[in-house]
PDB file of N, CA and C in Angstrom:
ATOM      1  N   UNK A   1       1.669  53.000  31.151  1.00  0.00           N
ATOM      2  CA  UNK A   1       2.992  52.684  30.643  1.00  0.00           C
ATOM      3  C   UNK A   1       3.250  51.180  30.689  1.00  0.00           C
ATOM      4  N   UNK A   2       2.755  50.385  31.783  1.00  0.00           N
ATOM      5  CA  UNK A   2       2.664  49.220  31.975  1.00  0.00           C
ATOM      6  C   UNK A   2       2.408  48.210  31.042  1.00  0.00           C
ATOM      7  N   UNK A   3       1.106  49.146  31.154  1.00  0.00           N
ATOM      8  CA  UNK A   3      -0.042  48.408  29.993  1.00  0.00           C
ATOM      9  C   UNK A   3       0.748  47.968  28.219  1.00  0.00           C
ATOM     10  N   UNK A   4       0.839  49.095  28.477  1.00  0.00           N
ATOM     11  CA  UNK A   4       1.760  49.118  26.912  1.00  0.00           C
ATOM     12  C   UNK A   4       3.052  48.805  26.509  1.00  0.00           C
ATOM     13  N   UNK A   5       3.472  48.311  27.557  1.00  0.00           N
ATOM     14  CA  UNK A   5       4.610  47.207  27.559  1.00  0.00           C
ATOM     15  C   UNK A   5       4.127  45.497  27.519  1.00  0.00           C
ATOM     16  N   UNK A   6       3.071  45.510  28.072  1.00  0.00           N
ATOM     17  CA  UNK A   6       2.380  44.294  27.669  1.00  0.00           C
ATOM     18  C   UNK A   6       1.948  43.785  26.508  1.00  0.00           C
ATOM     19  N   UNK A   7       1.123  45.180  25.902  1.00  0.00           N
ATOM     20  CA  UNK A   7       0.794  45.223  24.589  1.00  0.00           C
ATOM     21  C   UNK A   7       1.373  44.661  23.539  1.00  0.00           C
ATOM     22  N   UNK A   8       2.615  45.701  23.250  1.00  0.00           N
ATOM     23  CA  UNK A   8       3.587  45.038  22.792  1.00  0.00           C
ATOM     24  C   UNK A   8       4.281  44.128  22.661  1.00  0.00           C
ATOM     25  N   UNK A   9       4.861  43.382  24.097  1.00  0.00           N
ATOM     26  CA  UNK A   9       4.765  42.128  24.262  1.00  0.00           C
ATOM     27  C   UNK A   9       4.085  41.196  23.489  1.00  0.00           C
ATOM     28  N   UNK A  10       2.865  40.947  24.065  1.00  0.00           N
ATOM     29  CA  UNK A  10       1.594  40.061  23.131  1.00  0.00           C
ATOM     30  C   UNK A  10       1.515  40.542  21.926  1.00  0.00           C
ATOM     31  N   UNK A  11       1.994  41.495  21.436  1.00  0.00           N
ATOM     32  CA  UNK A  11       1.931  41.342  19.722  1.00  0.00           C
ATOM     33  C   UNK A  11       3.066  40.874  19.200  1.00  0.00           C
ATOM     34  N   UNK A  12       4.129  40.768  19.817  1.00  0.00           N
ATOM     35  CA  UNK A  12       5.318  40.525  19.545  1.00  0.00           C
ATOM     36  C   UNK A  12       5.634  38.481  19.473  1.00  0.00           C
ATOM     37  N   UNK A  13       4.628  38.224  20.625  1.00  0.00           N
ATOM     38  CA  UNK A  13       4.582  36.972  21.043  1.00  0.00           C
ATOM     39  C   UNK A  13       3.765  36.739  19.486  1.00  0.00           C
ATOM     40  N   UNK A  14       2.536  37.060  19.124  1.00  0.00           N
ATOM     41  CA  UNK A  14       1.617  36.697  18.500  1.00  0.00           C
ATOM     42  C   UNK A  14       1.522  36.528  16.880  1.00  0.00           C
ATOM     43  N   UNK A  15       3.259  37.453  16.699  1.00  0.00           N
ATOM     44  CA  UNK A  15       3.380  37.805  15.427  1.00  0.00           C
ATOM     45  C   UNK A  15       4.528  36.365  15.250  1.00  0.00           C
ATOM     46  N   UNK A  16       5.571  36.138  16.801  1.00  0.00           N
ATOM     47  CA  UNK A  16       6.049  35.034  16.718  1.00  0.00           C
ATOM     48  C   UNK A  16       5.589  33.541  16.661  1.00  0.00           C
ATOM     49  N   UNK A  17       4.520  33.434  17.127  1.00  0.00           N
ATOM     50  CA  UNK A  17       3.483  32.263  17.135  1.00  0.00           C
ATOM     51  C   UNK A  17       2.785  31.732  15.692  1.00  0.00           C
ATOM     52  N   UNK A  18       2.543  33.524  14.949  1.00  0.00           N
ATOM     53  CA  UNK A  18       1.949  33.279  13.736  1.00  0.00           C
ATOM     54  C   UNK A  18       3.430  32.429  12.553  1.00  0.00           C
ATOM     55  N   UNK A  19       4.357  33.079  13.048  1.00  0.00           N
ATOM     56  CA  UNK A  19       5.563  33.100  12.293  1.00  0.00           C
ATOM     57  C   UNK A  19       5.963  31.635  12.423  1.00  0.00           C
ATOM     58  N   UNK A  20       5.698  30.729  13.349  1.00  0.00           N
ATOM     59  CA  UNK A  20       6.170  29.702  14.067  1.00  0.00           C
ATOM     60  C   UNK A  20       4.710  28.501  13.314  1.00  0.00           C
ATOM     61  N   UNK A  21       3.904  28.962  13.475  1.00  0.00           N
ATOM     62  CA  UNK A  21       3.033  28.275  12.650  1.00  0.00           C
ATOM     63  C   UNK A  21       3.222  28.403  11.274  1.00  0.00           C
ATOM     64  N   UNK A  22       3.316  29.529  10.840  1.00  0.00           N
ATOM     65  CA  UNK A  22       3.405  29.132   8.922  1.00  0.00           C
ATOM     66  C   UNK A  22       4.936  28.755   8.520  1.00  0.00           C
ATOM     67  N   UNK A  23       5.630  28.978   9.412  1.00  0.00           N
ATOM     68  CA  UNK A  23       6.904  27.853   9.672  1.00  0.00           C
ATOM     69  C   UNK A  23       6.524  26.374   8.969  1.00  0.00           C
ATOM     70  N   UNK A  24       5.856  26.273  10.486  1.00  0.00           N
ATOM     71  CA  UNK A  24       5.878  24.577  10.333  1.00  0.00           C
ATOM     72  C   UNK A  24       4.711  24.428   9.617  1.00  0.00           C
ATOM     73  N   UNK A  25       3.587  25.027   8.935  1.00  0.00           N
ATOM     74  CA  UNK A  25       2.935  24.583   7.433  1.00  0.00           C
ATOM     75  C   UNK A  25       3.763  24.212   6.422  1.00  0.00           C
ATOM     76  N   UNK A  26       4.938  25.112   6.516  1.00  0.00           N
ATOM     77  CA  UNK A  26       5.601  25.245   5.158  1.00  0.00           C
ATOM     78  C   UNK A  26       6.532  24.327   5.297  1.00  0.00           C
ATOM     79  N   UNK A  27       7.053  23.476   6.434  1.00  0.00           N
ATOM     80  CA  UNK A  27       7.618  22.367   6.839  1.00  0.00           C
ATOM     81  C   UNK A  27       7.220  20.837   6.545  1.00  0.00           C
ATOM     82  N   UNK A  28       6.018  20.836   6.777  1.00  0.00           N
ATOM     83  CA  UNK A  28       5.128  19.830   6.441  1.00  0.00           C
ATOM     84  C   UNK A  28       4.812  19.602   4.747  1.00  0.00           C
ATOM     85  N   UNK A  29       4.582  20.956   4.055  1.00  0.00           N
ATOM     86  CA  UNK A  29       4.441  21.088   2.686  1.00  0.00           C
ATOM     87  C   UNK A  29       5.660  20.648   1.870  1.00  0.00           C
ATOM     88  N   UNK A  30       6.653  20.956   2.747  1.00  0.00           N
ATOM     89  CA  UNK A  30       8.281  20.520   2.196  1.00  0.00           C
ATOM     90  C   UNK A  30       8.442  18.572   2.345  1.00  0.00           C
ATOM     91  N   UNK A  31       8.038  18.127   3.390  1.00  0.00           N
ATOM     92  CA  UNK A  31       8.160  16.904   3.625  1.00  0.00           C
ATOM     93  C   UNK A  31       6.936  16.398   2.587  1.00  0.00           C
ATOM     94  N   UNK A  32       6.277  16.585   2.646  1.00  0.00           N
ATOM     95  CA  UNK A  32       5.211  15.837   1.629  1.00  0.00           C
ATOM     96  C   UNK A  32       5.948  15.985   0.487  1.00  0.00           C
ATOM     97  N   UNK A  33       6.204  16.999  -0.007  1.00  0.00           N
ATOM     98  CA  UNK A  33       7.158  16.912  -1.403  1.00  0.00           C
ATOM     99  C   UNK A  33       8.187  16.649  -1.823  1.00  0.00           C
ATOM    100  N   UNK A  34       9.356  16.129  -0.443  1.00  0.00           N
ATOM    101  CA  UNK A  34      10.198  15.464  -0.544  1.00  0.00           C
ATOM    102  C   UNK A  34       9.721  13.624  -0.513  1.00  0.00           C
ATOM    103  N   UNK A  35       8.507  13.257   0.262  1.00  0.00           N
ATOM    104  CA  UNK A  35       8.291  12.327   0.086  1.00  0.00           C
ATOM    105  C   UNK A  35       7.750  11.833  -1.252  1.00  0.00           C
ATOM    106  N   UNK A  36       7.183  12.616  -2.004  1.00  0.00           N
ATOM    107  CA  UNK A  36       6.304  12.967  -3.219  1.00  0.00           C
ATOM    108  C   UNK A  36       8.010  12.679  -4.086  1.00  0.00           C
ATOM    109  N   UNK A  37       8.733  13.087  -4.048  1.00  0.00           N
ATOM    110  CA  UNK A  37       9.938  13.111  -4.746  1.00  0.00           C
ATOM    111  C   UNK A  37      10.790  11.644  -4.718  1.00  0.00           C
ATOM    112  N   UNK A  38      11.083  11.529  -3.726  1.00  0.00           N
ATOM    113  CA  UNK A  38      11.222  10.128  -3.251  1.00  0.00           C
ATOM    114  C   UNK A  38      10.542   8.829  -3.962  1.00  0.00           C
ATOM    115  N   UNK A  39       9.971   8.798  -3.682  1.00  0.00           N
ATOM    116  CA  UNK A  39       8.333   7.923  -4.443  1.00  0.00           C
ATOM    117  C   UNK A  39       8.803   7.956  -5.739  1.00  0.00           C
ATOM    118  N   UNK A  40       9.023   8.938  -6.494  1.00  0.00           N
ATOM    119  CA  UNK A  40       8.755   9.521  -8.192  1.00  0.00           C
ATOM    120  C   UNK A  40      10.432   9.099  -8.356  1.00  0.00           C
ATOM    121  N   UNK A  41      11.223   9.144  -7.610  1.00  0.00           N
ATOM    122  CA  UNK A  41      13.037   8.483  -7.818  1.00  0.00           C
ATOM    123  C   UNK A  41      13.016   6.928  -7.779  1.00  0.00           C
ATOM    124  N   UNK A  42      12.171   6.399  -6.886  1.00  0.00           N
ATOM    125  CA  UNK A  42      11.963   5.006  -6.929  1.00  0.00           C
ATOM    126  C   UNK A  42      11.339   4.172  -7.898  1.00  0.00           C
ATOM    127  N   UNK A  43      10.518   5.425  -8.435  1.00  0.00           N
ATOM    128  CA  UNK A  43       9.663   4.598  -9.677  1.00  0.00           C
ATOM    129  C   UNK A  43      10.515   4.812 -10.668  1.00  0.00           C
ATOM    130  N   UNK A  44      11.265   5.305 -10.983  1.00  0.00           N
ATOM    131  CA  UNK A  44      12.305   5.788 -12.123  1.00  0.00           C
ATOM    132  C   UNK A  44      13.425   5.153 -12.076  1.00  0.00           C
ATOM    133  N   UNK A  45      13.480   4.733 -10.732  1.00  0.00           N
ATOM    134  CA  UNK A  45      14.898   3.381 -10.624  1.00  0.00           C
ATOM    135  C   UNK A  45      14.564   2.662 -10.858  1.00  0.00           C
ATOM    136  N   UNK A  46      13.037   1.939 -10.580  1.00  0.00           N
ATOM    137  CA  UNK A  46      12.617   0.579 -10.988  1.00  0.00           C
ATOM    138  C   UNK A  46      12.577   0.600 -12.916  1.00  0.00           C
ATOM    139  N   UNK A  47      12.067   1.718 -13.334  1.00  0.00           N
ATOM    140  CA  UNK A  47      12.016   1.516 -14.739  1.00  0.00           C
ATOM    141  C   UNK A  47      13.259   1.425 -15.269  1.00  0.00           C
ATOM    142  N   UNK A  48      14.280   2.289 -14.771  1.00  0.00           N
ATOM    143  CA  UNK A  48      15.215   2.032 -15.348  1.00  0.00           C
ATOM    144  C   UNK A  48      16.520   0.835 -15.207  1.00  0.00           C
ATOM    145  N   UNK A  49      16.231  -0.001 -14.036  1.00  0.00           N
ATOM    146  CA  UNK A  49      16.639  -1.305 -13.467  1.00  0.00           C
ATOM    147  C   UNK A  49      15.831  -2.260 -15.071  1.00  0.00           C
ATOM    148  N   UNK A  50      14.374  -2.187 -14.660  1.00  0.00           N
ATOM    149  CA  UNK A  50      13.759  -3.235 -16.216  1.00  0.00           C
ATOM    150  C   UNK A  50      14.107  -3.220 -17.372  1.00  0.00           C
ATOM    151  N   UNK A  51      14.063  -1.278 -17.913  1.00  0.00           N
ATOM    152  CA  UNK A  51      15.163  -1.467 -18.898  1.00  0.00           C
ATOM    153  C   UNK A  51      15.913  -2.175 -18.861  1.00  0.00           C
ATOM    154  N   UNK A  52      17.141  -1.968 -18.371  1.00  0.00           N
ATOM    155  CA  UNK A  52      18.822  -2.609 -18.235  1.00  0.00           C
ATOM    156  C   UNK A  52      18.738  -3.726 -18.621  1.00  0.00           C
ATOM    157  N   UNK A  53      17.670  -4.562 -17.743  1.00  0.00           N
ATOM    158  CA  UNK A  53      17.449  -5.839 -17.613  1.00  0.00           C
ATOM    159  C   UNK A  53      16.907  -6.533 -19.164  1.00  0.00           C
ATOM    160  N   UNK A  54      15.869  -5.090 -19.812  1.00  0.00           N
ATOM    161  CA  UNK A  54      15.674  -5.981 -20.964  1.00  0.00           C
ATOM    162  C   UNK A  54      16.302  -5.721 -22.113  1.00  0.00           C
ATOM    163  N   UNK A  55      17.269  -4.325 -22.193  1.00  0.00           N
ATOM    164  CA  UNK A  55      18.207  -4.459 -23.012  1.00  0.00           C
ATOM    165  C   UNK A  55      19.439  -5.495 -22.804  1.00  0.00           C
ATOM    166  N   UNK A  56      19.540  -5.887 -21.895  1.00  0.00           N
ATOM    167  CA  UNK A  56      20.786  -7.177 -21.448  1.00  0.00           C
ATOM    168  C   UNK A  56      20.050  -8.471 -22.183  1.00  0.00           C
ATOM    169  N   UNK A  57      18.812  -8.999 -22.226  1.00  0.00           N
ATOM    170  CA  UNK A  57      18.476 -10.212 -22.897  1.00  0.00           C
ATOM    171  C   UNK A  57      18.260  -9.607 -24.243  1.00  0.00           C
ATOM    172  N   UNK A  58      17.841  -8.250 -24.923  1.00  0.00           N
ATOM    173  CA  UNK A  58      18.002  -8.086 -25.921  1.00  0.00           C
ATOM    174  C   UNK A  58      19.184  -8.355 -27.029  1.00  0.00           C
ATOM    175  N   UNK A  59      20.164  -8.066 -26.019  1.00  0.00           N
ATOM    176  CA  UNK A  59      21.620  -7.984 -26.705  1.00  0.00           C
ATOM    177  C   UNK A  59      22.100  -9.875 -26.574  1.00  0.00           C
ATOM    178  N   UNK A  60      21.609 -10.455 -25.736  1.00  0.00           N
ATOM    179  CA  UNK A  60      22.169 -11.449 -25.906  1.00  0.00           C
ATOM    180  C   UNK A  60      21.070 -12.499 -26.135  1.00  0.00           C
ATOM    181  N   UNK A  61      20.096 -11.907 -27.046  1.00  0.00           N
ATOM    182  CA  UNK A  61      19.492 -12.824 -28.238  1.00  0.00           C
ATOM    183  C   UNK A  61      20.114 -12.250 -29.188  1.00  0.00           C
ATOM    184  N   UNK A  62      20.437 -11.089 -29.606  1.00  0.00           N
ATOM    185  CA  UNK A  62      21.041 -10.609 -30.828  1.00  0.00           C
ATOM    186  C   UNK A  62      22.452 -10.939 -30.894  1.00  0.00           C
ATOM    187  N   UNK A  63      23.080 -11.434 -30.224  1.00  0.00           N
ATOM    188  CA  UNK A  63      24.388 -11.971 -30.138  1.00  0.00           C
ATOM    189  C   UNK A  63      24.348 -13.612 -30.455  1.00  0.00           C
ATOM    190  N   UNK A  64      23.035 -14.315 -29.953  1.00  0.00           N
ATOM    191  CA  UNK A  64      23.115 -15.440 -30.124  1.00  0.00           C
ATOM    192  C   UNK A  64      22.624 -15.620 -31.691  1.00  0.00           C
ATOM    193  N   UNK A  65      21.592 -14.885 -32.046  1.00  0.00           N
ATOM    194  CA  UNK A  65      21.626 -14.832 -33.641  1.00  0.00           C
ATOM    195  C   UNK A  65      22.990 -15.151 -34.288  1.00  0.00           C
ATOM    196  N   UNK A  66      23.440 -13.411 -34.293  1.00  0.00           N
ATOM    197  CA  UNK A  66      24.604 -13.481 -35.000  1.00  0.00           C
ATOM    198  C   UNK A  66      25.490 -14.592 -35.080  1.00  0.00           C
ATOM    199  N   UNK A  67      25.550 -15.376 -33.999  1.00  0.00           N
ATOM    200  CA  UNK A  67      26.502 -15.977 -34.061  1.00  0.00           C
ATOM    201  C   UNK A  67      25.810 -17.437 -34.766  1.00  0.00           C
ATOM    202  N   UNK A  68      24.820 -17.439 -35.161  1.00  0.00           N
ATOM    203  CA  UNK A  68      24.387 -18.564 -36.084  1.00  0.00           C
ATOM    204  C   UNK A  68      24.270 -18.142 -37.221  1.00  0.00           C
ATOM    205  N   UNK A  69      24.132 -16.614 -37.448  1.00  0.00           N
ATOM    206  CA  UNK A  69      24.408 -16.443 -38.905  1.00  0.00           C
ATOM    207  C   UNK A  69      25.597 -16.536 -39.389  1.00  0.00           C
ATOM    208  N   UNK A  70      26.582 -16.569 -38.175  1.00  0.00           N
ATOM    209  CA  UNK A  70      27.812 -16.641 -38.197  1.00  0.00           C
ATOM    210  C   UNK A  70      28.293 -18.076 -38.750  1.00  0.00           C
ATOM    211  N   UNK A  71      27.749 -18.555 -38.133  1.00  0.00           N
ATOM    212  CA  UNK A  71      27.907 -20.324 -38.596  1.00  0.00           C
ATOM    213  C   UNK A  71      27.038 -20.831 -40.033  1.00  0.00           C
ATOM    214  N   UNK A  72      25.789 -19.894 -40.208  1.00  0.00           N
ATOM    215  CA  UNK A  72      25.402 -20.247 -41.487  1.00  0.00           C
ATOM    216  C   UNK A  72      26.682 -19.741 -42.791  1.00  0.00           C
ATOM    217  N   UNK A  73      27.561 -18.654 -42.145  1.00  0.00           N
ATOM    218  CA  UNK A  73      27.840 -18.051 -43.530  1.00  0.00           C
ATOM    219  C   UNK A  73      29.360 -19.208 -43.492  1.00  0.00           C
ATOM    220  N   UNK A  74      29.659 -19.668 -42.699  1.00  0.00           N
ATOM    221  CA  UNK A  74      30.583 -20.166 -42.988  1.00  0.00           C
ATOM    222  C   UNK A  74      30.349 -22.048 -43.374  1.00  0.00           C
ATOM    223  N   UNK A  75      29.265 -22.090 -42.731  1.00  0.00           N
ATOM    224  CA  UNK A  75      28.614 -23.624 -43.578  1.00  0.00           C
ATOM    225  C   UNK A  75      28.814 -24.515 -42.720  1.00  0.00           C
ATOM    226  N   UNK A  76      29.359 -24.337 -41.109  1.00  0.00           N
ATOM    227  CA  UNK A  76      29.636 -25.178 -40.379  1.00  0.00           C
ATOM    228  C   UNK A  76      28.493 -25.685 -39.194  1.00  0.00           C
ATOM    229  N   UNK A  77      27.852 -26.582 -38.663  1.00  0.00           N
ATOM    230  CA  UNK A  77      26.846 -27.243 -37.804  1.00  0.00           C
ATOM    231  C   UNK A  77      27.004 -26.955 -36.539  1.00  0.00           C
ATOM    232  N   UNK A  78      25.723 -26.166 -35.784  1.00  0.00           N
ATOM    233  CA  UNK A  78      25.557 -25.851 -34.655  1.00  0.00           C
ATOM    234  C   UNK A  78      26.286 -27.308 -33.727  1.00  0.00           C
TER     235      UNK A  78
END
């Protein structure tokens, strides 16, 4: 009767141990892919920071145009 209170026990322990390990596999698998995620948000801020950056000199060469075609159409000297 003893015995088999032990038994049980140690399977009980063993099923918690197993449970406690693929726990923390699946813990570790989560952090790698939050770091993996992380990484992949940073590279997507940087691209989209360069954008910004090169639509902002885009627009203000195309502004500085205009505004000499602006002055061509009216005939007056930079």
């Amino acid at each position: 009767m003893v015995m088999d209170l032990f038994n049980v026990l140690e399977e009980k322990l063993e099923a918690a141990l197993k449970q406690f390990e693929d726990l923390k596999k699946a813990n570790g698998e989560l952090q790698k892919s939050l770091a993996d995620k992380d990484q992949a948000l940073k590279e997507a801020q940087a691209a989209v920071e360069k954008i910004t950056r090169e639509r902002e000199m885009v627009r203000q060469r195309v502004d500085k145009i205009l505004e000499r075609l602006k002055i061509l159409d009216t005939g007056e000297k930079a």
